[in-house]
C-alpha atoms as a PDB file:
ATOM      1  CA  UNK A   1       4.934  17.986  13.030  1.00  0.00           C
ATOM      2  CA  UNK A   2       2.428  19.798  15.441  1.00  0.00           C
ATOM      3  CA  UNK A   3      -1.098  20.064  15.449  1.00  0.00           C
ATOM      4  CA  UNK A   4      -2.696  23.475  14.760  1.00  0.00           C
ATOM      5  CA  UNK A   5      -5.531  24.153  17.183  1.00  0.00           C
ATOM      6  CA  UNK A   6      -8.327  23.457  14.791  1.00  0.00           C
ATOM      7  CA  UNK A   7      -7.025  20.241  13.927  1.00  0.00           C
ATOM      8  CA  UNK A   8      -6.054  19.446  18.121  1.00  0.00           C
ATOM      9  CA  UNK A   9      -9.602  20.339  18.743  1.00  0.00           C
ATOM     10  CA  UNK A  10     -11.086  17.891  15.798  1.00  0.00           C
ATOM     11  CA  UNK A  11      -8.932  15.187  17.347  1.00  0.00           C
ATOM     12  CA  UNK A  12      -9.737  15.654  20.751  1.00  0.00           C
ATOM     13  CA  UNK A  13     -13.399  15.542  20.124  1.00  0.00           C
ATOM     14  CA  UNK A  14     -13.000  12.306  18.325  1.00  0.00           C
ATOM     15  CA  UNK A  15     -10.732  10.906  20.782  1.00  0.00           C
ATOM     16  CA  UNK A  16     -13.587  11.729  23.265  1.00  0.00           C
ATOM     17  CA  UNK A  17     -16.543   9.916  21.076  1.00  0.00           C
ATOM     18  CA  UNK A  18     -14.403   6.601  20.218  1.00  0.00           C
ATOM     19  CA  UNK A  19     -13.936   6.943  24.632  1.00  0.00           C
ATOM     20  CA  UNK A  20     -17.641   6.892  24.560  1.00  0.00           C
ATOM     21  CA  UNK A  21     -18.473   3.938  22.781  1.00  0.00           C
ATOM     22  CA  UNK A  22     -16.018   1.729  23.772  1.00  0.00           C
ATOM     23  CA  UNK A  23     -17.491   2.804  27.416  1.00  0.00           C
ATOM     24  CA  UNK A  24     -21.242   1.546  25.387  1.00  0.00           C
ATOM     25  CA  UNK A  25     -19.161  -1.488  23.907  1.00  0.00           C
ATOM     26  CA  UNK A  26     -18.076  -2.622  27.404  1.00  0.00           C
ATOM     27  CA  UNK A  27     -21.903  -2.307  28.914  1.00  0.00           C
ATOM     28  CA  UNK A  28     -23.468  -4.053  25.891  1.00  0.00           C
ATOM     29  CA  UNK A  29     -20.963  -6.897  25.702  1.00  0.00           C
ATOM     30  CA  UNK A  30     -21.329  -7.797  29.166  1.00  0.00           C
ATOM     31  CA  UNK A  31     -24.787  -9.453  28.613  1.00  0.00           C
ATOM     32  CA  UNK A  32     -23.403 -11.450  25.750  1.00  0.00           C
ATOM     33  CA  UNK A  33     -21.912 -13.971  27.549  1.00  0.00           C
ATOM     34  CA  UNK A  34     -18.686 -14.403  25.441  1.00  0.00           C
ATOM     35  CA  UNK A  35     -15.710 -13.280  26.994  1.00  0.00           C
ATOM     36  CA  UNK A  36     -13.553 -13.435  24.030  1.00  0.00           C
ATOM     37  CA  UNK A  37     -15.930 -10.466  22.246  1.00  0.00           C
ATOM     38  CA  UNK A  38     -15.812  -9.302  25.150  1.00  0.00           C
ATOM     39  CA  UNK A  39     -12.133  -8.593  25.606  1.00  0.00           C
ATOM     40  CA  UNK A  40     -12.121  -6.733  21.781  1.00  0.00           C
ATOM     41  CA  UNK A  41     -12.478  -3.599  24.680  1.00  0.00           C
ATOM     42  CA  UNK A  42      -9.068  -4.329  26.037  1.00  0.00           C
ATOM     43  CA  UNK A  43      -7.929  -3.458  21.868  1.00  0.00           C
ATOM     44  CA  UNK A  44     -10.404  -0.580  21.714  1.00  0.00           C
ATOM     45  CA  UNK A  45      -8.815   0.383  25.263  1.00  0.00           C
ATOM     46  CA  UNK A  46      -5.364   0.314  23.473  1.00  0.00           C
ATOM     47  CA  UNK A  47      -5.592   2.184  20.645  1.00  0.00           C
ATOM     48  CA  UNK A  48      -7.965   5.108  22.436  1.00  0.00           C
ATOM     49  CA  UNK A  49      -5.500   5.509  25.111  1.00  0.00           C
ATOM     50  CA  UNK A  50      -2.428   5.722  22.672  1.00  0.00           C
ATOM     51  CA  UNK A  51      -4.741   8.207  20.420  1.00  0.00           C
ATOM     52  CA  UNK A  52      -5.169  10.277  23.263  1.00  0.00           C
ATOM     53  CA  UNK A  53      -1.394  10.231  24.369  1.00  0.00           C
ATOM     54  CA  UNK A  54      -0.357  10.762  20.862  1.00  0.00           C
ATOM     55  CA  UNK A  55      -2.329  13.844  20.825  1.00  0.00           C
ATOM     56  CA  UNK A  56      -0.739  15.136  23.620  1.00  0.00           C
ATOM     57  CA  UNK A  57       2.541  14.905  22.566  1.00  0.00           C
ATOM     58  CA  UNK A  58       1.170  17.093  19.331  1.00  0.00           C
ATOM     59  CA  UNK A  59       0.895  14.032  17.117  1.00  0.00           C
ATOM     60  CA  UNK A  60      -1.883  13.897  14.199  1.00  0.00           C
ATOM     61  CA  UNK A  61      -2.658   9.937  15.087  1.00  0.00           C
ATOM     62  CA  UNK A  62      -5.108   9.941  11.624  1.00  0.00           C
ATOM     63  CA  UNK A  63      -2.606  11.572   9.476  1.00  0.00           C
ATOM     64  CA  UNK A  64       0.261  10.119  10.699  1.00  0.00           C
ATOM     65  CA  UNK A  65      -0.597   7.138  12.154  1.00  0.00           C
ATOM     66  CA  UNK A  66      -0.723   5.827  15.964  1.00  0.00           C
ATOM     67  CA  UNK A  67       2.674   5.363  17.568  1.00  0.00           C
ATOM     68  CA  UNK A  68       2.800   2.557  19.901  1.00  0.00           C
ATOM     69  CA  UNK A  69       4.769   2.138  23.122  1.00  0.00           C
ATOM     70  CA  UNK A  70       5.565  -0.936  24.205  1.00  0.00           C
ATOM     71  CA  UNK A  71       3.285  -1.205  27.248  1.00  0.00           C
ATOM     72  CA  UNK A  72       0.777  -0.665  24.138  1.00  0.00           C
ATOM     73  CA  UNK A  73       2.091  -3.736  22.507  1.00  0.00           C
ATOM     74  CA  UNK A  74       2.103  -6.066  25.214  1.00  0.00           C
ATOM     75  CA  UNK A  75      -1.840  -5.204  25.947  1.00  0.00           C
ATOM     76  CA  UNK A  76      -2.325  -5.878  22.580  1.00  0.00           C
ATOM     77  CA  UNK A  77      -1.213  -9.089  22.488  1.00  0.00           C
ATOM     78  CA  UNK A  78      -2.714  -9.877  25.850  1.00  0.00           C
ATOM     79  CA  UNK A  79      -6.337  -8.513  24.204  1.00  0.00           C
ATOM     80  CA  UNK A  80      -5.850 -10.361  20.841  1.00  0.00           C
ATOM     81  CA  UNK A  81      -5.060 -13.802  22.643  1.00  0.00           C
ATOM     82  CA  UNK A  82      -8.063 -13.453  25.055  1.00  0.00           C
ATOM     83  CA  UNK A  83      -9.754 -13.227  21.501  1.00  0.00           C
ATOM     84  CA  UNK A  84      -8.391 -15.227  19.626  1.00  0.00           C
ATOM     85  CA  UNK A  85      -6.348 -17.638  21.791  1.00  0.00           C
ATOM     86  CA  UNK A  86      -3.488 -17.081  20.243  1.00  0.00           C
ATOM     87  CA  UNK A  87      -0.758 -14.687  20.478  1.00  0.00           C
ATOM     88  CA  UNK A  88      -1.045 -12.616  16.442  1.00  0.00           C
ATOM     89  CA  UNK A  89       2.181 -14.564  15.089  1.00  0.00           C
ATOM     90  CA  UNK A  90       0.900 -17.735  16.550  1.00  0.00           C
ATOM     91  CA  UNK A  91      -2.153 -17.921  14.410  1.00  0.00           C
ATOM     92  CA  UNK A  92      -2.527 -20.106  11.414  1.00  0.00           C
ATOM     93  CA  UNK A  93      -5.305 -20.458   9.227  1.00  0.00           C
ATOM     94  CA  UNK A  94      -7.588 -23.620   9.097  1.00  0.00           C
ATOM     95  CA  UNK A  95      -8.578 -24.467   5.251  1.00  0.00           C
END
């Protein structure tokens, strides 16, 4: 299904403001000193960049979800072990 213009607009504004503070994110994190937090921008990264692509192929990514490509998944996983140090399948939990 397509996006009307309204709705392309709403998206593309909000596509624009996550952008922006994952740009802030980056900048404040820095001075942290944990590169683990850190890296929760290379996520961020991955799911702005496949919100913005989505749009552009006409996709509502809020009302119908983010479509991943591949490429997407693999960063993912890089991002997730960098904070977690563990791939997601890979983790277990510690009780």
């Amino acid at each position: 299904m397509t996006v009307d213009a309204m709705r392309m607009k709403e998206l593309d504004g909000m596509v624009r403001r996550m952008s922006a503070i994952v740009s802030v994110f980056e900048v404040r994190s820095g001075h942290v000193g944990n590169h683990a937090f850190e890296a929760f921008r290379e996520i961020m990264d991955v799911y702005v960049d496949a919100c913005g692509r989505n749009l552009r192929e006409g996709k509502d990514f809020i009302d119908d979800g983010v479509m991943l490509s591949s490429d997407d998944i693999l960063r993912l996983n890089q991002g997730f072990t960098k904070v977690f140090g563990a791939e997601p399948t890979a983790l277990e939990a510690k009780e």
